[in-house]
Protein backbone atom coordinates (compact mmCIF):
# COMPACT_ATOMS: atom_id res chain seq x y z
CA UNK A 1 -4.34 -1.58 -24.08
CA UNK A 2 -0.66 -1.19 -22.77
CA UNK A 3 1.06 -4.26 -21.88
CA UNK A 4 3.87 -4.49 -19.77
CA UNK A 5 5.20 -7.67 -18.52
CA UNK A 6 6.95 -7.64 -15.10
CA UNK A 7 8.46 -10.70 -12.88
CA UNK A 8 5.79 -12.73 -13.90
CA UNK A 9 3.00 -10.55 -13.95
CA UNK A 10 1.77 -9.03 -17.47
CA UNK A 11 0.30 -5.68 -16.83
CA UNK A 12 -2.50 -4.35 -19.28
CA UNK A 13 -3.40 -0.57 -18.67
CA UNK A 14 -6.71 1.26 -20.67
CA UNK A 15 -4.82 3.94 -22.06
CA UNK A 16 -7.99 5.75 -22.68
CA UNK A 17 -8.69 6.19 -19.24
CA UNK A 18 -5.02 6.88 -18.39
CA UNK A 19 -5.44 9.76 -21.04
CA UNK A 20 -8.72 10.99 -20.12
CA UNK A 21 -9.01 14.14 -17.77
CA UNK A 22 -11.16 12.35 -15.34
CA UNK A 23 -10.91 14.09 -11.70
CA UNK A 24 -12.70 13.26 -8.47
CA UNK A 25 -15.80 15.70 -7.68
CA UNK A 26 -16.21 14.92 -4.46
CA UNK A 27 -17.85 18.18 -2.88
CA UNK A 28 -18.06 19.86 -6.44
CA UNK A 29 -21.64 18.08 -7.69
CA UNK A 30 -20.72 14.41 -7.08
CA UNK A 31 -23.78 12.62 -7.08
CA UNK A 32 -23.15 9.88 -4.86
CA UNK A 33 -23.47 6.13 -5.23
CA UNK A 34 -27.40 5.62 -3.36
CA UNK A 35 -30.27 5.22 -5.35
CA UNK A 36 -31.34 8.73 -5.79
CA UNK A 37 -28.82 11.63 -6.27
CA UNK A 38 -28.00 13.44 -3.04
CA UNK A 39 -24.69 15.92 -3.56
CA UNK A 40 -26.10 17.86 -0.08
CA UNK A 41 -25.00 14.58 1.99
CA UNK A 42 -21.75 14.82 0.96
CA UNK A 43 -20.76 11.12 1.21
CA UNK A 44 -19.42 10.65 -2.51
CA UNK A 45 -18.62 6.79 -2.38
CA UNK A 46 -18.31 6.33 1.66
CA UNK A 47 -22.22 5.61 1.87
CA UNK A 48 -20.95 1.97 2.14
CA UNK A 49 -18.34 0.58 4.67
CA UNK A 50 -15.06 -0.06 2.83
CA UNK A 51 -14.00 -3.59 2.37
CA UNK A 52 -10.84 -4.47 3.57
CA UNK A 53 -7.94 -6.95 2.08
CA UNK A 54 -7.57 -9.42 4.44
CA UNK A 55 -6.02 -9.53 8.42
CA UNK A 56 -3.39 -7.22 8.23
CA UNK A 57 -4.93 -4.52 6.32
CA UNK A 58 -7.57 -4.64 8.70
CA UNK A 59 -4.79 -4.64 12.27
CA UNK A 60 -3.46 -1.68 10.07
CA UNK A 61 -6.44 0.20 9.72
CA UNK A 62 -7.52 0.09 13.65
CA UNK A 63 -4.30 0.91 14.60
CA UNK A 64 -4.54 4.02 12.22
CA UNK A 65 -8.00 4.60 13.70
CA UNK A 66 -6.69 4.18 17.57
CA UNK A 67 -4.38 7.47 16.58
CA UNK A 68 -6.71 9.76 15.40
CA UNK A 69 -7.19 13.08 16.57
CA UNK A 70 -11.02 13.72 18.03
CA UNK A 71 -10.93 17.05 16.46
CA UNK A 72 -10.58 15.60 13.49
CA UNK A 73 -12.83 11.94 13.67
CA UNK A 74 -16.23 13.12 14.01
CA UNK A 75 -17.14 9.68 15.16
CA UNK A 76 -14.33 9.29 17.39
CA UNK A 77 -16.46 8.66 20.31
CA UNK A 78 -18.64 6.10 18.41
CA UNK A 79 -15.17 4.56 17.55
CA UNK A 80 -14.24 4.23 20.94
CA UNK A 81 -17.55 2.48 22.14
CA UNK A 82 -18.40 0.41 19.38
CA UNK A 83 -15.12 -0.14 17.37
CA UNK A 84 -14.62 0.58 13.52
CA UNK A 85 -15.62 -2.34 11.93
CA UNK A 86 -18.57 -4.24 10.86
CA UNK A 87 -18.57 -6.95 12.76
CA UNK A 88 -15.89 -9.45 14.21
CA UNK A 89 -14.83 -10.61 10.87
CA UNK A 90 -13.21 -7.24 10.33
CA UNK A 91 -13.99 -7.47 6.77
CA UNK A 92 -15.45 -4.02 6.58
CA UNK A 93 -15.64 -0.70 7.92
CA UNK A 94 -18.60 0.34 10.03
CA UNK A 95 -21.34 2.02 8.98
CA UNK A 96 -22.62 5.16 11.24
CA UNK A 97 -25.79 7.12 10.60
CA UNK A 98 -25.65 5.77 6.94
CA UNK A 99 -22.06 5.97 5.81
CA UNK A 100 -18.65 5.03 6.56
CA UNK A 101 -17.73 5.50 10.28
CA UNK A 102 -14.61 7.49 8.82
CA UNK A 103 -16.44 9.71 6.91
CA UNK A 104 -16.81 13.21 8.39
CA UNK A 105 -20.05 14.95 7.37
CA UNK A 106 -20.75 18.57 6.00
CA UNK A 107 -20.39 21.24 8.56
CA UNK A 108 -17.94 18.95 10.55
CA UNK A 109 -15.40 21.67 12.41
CA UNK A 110 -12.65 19.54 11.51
CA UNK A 111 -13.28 19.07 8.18
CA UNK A 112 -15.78 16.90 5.81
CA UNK A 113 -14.08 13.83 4.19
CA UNK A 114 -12.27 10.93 5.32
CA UNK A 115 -10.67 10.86 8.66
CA UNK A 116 -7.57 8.83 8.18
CA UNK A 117 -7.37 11.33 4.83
CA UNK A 118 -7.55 14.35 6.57
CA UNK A 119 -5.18 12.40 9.78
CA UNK A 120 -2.50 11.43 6.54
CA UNK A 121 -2.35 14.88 5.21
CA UNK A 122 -2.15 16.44 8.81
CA UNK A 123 1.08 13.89 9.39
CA UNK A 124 2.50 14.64 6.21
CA UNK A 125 2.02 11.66 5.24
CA UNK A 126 0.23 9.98 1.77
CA UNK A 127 -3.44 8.70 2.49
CA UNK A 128 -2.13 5.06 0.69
CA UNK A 129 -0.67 4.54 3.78
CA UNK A 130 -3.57 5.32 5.77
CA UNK A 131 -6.86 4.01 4.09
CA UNK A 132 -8.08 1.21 2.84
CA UNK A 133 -6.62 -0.11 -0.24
CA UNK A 134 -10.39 0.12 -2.07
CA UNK A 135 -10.66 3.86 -0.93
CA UNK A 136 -7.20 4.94 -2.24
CA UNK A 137 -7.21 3.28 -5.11
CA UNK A 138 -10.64 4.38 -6.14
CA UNK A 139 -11.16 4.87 -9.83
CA UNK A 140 -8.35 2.50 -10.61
CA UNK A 141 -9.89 -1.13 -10.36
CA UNK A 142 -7.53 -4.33 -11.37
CA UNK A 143 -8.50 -7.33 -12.76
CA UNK A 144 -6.53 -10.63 -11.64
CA UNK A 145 -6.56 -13.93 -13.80
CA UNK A 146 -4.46 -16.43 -14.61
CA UNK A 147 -2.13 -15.89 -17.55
CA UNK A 148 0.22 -18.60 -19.54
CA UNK A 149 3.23 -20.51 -18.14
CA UNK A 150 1.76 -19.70 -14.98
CA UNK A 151 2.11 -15.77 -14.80
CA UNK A 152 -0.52 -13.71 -13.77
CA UNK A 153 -2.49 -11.08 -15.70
CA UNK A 154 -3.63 -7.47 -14.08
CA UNK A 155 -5.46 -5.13 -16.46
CA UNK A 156 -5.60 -1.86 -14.80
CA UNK A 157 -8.97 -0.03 -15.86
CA UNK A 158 -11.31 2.59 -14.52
CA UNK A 159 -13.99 1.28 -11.72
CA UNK A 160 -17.50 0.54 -13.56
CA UNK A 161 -20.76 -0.21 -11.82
CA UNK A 162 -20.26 -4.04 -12.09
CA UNK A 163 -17.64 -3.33 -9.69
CA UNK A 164 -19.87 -2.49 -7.00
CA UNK A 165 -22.18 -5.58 -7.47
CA UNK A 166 -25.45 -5.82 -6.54
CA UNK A 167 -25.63 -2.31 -5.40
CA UNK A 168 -24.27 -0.79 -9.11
CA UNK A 169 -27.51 -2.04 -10.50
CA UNK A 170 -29.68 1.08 -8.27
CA UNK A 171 -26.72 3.41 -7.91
CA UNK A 172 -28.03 7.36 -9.49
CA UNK A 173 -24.62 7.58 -10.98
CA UNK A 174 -21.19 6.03 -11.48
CA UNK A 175 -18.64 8.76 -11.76
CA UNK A 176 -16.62 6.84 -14.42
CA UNK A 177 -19.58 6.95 -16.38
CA UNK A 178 -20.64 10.48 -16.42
CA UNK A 179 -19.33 13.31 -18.61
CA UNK A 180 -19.51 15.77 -15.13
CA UNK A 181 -15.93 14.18 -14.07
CA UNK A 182 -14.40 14.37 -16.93
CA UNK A 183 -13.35 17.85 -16.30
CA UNK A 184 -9.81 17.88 -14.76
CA UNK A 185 -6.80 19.81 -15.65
CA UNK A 186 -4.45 16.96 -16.53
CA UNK A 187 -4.71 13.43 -17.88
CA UNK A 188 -4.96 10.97 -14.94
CA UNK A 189 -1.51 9.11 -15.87
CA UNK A 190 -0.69 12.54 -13.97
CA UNK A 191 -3.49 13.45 -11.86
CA UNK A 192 -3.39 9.81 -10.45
CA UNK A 193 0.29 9.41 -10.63
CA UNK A 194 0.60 8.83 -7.07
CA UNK A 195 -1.86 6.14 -6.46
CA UNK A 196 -1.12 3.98 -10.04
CA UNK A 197 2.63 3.62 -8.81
CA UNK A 198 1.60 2.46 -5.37
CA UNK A 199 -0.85 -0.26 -7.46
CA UNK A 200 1.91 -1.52 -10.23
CA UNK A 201 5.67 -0.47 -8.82
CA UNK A 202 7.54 2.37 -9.43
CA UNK A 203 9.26 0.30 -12.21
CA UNK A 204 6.22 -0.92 -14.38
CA UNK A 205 4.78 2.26 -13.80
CA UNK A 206 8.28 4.54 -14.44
CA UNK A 207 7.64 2.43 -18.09
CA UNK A 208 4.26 3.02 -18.51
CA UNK A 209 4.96 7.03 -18.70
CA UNK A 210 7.60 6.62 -20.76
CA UNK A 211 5.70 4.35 -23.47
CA UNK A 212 2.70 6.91 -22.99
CA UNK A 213 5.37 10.16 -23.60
CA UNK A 214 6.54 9.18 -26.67
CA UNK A 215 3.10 8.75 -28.31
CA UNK A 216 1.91 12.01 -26.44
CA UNK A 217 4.00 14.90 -26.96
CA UNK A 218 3.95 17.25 -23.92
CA UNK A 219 1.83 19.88 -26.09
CA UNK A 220 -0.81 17.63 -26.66
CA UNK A 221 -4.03 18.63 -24.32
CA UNK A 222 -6.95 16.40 -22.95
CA UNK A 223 -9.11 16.33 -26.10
CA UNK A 224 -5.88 15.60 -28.19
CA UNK A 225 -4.50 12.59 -26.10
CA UNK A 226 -8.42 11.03 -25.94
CA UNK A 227 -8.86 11.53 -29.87
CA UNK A 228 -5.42 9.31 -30.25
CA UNK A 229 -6.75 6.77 -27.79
């Protein structure tokens, strides 16, 4: 573990994951997270609705939804009659025809995946700003607890089947946990640059590639980095 301590908050990263080559296979033999493997559906880890952090991430998120394009929301019209969430808590994104109501299907003309993904990219903007925060940050998970003197602690780690709670226990697969991810192109302190500065800060996270640098040289591949981890 790195630790980095940052107004008030000590940050602990697994450097072994940070180093590790894991890459999302969504579309490319990703197993899915229902009992039984099924790649063909295509629904990676939208089978479930995506829990949402609290009232404003929620106002954000139908707002978002209110804006997309039909040609590219296959279940714009089921949107539009029955709304995106679960119910009137708005804790959770609706499921439709056993996934997330954002989730475009296989053979979709506007393109399988996420909606507000595909919306973001369209818009030039980042999907962080469009999806949930448990969708965007997906593998990344962080632990909270309370730390001395009244700080806080957050170790950053990779998503694990406890994570998912009751339903990790009859998942196929857990893509943290299988060899088949592991097979990106660069370690995901790179690969998931983007999404571990929107969780920690640009300046904890400026810190953590700079600690991480000098103990991996820039010539040192995948295998390397894991075998000093």
């Amino acid at each position: 573990m790195e630790e980095i301590e940052d107004d008030g908050t000590v940050w602990r990263f697994d450097t072994s994951f940070l180093r590790s080559n894991w890459t999302c296979i969504w579309g490319r033999g990703c197993q899915g997270i229902l009992p039984e493997p099924a790649p063909h559906l295509g629904q990676g880890c939208c089978s479930l609705g995506a829990d949402l952090d609290g009232e404003d991430e929620a106002r954000n998120i139908a707002a978002l939804a209110a804006t997309l394009d039909p040609s590219r929301f296959q279940h714009h019209a089921a949107a539009a009659a029955g709304g995106v969430f679960a119910d009137d808590t708005h804790a959770s994104t609706r499921v439709v025809d056993g996934a997330c109501i954002f989730l475009n299907r296989p053979g979709f003309e506007g393109g399988a995946g996420c909606a507000l993904h595909l919306e973001a990219l369209h818009s030039g903007e980042s999907p962080t700003v469009w999806k949930p925060s448990v969708c965007w940050q997906l593998p990344v998970h962080v632990d909270w607890e309370p730390g001395p003197g009244g700080t806080e602690v957050a170790t950053v780690r990779r998503w694990e089947r406890r994570d998912w709670g009751a339903e990790g226990e009859t998942m196929a697969w857990c893509c943290t946990e299988e060899e088949d991810a592991y097979v990106g192109d660069a370690p995901v302190i790179d690969s998931l640059a983007e999404v571990l500065e929107a969780v920690v800060g640009p300046t904890v996270f400026v810190e953590l590639r700079r600690r991480m640098a000098e103990r991996d040289p820039p010539s040192a591949g995948p295998a390397e980095r894991l075998r000093k981890s």
